[in-house]
Every structure is written in C-alpha cells, then in structure tokens.
Protein backbone atom coordinates (compact mmCIF):
# COMPACT_ATOMS: atom_id res chain seq x y z
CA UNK A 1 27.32 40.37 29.54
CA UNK A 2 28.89 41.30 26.17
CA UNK A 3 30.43 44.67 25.83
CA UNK A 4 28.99 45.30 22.30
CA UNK A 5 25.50 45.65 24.15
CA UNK A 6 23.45 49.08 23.94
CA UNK A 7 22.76 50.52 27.33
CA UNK A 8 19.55 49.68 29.18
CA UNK A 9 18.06 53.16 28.05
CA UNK A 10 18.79 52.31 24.31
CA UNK A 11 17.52 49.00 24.09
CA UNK A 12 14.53 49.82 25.69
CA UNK A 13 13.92 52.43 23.12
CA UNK A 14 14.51 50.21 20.32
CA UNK A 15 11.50 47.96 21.97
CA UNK A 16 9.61 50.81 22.19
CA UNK A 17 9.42 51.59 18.66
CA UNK A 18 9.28 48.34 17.73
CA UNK A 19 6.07 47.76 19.93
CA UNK A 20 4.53 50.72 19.23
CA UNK A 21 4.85 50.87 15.38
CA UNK A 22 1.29 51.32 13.88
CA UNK A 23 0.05 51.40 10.48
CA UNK A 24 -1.43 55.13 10.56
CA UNK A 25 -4.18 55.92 8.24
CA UNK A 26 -4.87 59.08 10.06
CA UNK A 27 -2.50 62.20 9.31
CA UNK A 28 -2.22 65.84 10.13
CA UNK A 29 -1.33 68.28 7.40
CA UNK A 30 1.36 69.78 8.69
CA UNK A 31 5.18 69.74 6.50
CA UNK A 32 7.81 67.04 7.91
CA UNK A 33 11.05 68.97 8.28
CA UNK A 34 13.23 68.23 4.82
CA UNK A 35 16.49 67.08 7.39
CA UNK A 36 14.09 64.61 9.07
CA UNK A 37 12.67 63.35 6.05
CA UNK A 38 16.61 62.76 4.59
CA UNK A 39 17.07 60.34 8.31
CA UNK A 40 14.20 58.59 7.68
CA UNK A 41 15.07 57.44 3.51
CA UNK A 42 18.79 56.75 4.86
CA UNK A 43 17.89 54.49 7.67
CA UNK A 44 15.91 52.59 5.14
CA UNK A 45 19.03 53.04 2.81
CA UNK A 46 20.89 51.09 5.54
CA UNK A 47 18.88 48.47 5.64
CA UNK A 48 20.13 44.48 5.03
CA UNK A 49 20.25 43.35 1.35
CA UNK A 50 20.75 39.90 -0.24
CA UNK A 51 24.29 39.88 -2.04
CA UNK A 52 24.12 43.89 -1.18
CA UNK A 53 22.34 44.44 -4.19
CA UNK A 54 20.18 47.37 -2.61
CA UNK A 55 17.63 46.76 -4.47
CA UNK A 56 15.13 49.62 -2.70
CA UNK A 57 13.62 52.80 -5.22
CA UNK A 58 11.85 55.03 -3.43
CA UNK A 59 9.92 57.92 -5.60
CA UNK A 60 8.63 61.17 -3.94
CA UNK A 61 5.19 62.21 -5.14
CA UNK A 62 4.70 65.68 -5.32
CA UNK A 63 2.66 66.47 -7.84
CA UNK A 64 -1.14 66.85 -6.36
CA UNK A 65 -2.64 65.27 -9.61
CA UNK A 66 -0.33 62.27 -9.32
CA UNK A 67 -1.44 62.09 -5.52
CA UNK A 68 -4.89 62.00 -6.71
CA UNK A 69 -4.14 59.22 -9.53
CA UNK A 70 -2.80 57.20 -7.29
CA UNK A 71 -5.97 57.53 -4.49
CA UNK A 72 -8.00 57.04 -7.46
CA UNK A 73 -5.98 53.66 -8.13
CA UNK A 74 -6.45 52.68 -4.88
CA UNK A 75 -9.84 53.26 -4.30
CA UNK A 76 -10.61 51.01 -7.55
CA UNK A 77 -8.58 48.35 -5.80
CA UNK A 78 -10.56 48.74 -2.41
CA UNK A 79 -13.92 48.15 -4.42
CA UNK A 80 -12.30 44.82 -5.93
CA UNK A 81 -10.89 43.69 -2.55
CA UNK A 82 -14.33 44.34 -0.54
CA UNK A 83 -16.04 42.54 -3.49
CA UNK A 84 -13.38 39.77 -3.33
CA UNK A 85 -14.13 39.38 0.62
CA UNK A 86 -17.61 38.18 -0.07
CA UNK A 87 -19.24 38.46 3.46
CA UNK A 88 -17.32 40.84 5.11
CA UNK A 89 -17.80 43.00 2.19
CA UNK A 90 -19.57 45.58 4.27
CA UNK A 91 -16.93 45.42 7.16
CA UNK A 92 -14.55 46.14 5.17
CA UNK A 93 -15.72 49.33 3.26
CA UNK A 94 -16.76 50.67 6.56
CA UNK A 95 -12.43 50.73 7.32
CA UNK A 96 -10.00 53.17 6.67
CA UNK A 97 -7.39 51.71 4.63
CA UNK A 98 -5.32 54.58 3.49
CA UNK A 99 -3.99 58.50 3.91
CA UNK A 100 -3.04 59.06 0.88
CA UNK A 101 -4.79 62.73 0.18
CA UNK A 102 -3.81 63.61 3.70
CA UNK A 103 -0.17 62.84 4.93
CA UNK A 104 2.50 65.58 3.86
CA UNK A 105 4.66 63.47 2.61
CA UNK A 106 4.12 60.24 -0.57
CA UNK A 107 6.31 57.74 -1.13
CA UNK A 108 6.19 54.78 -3.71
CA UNK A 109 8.89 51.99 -2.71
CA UNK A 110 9.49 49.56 -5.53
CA UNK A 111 11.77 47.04 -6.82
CA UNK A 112 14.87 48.18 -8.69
CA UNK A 113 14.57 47.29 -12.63
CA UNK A 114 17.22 44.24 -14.05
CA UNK A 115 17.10 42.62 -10.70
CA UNK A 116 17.97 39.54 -12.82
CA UNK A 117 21.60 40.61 -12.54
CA UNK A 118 21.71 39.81 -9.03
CA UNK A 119 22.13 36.21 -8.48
CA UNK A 120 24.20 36.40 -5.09
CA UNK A 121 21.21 35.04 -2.42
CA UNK A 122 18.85 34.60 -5.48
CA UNK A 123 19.44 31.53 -7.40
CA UNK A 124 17.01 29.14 -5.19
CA UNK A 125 15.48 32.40 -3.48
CA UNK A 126 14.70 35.33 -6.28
CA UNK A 127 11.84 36.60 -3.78
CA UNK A 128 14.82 37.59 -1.57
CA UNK A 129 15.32 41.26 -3.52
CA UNK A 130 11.39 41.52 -2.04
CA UNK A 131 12.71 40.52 1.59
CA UNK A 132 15.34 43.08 1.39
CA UNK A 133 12.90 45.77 0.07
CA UNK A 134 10.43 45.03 3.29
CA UNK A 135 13.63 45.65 5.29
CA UNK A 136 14.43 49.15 4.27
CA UNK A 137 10.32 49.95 5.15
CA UNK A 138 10.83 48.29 8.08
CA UNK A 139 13.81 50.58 8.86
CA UNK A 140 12.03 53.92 8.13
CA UNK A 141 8.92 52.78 9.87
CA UNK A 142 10.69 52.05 13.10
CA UNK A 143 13.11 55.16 12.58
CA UNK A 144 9.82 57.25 11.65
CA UNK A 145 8.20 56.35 15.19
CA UNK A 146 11.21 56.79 16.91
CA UNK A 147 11.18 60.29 15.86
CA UNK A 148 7.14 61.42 16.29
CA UNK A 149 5.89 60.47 12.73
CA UNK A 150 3.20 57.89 11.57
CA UNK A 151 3.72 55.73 8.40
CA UNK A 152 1.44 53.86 6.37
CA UNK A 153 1.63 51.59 3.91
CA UNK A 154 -0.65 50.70 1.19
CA UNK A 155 -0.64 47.88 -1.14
CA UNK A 156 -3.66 47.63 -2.59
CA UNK A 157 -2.98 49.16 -6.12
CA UNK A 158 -2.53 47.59 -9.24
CA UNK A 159 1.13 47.50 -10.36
CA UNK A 160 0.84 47.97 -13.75
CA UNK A 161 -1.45 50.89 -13.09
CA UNK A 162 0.91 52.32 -11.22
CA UNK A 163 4.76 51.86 -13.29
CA UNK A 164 2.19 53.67 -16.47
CA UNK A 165 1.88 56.63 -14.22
CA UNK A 166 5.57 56.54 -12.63
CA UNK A 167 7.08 56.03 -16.16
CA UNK A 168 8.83 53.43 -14.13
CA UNK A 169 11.18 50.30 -16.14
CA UNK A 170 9.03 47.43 -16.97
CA UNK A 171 11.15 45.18 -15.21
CA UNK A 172 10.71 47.14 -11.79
CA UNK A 173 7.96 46.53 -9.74
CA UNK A 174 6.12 48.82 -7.09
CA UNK A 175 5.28 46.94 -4.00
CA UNK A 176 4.35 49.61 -1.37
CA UNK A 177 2.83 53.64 -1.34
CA UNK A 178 3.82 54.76 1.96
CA UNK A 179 1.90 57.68 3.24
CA UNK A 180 3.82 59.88 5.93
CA UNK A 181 3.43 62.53 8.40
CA UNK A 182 2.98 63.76 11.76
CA UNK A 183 -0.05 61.84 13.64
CA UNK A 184 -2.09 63.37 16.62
CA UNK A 185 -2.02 60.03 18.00
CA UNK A 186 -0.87 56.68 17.53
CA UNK A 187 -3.03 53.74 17.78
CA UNK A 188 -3.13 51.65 21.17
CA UNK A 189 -3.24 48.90 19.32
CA UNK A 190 -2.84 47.92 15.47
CA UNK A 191 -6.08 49.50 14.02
CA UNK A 192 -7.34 46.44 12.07
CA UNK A 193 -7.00 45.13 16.10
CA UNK A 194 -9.01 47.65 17.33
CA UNK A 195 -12.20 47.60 14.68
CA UNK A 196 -11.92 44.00 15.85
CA UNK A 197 -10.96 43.00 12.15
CA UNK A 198 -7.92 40.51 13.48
CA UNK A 199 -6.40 39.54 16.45
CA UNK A 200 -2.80 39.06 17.12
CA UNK A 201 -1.96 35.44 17.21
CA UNK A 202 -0.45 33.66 19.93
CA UNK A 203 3.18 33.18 19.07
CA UNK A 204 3.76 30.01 20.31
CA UNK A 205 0.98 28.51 17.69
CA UNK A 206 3.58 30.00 15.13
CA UNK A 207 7.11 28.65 16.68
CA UNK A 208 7.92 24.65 15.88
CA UNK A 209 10.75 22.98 16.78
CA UNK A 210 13.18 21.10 14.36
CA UNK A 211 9.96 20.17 11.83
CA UNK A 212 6.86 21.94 10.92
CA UNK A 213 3.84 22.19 13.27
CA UNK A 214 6.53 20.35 16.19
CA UNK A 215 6.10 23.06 19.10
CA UNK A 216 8.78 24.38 20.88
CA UNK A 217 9.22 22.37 24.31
C-alpha cells in the first residue's frame, strides 16, 4: 500500500460525490454563502490544463434581465432541438432541461479569447483547451456536491447569441451556463435515467483492448 493514499474515509467520499453527481434542474431560491461560492470557482480554478494555459472564463450573471435573455435563448434552442428530434419531439418538450430563472446563483463558462497562442498540447489536438475547460466544471460539480449544492449545466444556446449579450471577444467561445444552488433533493439516478430518456451503458461495451471494438479479456 502506498503512503501517498487518502484514508479509507476520504476516498470513499471522493466516490461518493463522484457517484452521486446529478445534473439538477430543480433549485431552491435560497442565497449560496459568498465564501462557498469562492471554494467552488477555485476548485474549478485548480483544475488540469493542456500546456497550463488555463484556459477557463467563468462570468457571474447578475443582472435579472440578462438571466431572462439568456432563458429566452435557451428556450429558442429547446424548440429547435425538440423539432430536430423528429419523433421524440413530444418526449422531449415534456422534460425539464434547465434552472435557469430559479437557481441563486448563474454562471457562463467559456473559452478564453486568443487561444491560438497556446500551442503546448494543441498542435495535433486544438480541442484540448475544450478538454481542459470540461475539467474545471467537472471540479466545481464534484466540489459543489461534496458540499450540499446542485449544479446544472446547459448547453443548448446559441453561441453567438450569447458572446452579443456577454460583450464577450470574438475569438472566445461559451460552451456551458451552469445554473447553481441549494437542491431539496438530489436525483436517485441521472434524471434523463429516470424519465426513462437513456440508460447508462454497460461499460464493458465501451472498454477495448489494444484496437478498437477488441474487448478487454
């Protein structure tokens, strides 16, 4: 046993959160403590980068009509997407995709601007600024759940729509609105799991063995 490992208690916390992450849609109104909310944006602050080129923004929507721009933005992009589904249209209108008007707190994550500066772990792999962005949510999901609060995030927006309203660089690129706030539950299971949308695949159908689609012996 290495002596760099966490104690029993520890690592079974970091499992826990890990497992019982959800994408909340469902918030309660009440104000997330200013200190906690500073944790949560530096664990995702920590996160890994390519080249350590932190490539992470993060803006803080407080402004109610900006809120209500961006719902508005989203709920154009719903209609599209349920259109865009063809015949499970219906099924997916009757889903709750978002919390945008309710959580406390509003977060837009996006891709710093002249990313193109950054060739360490980019050259053959540019997407990898994206990968390191998903990290840093990753990190204030997990730490968010760790503490008592539900995140969501939303990507069903259009981009352009959305740097117009931010006054954000051209060359910068929003990828996620994460809605935030205390929950009065967490789902069992991943919503989208539970209105029977998807089902969690089995991962041995997704784990080959020295070439694709080889499975693991």
């Amino acid at each position: 046993m290495t002596h760099h490992r966490y104690s029993e208690a520890e690592i079974s916390a970091v499992y826990r959160a890990i497992y019982e992450r959800r994408d909340m849609r469902h918030f309660l109104t009440d104000p997330v403590d200013p200190e906690l909310l500073n944790r949560l944006l530096q664990a995702a602050h920590h996160a890994p980068s390519v080249g350590f080129m932190q490539p992470w923004r993060f803006i803080r929507i407080s402004s109610l009509t900006l809120r209500h721009e961006l719902h508005t933005l989203v709920e154009q992009e719903r209609i599209l997407t349920a259109q865009a589904l063809n015949e499970r249209e219906q099924e997916f209108m009757r889903l709750k995709v978002e919390g945008i008007l309710e959580a406390p707190v509003l977060l837009v994550a996006a891709l710093c601007d002249q990313r193109e500066q950054h060739v360490f772990g980019r050259r053959t792999l540019p997407e990898m600024d994206l990968a390191s962005l998903a990290c840093a949510i990753q990190n204030i999901w997990l730490a968010a759940r760790a503490e008592g609060l539900g995140l969501g995030w939303v990507s069903m927006f259009d981009p352009e729509a959305v740097k117009y309203r931010l006054n954000m660089p051209q060359d910068s690129h929003p990828v996620a609105i994460l809605c935030l706030g205390h929950v009065e539950a967490f789902y069992t299971k991943p919503m989208l799991e539970e209105q029977n949308w998807a089902e969690r695949q089995n991962l041995g159908d997704l784990l080959f063995e020295n070439t694709w689609n080889t499975p693991c012996r």
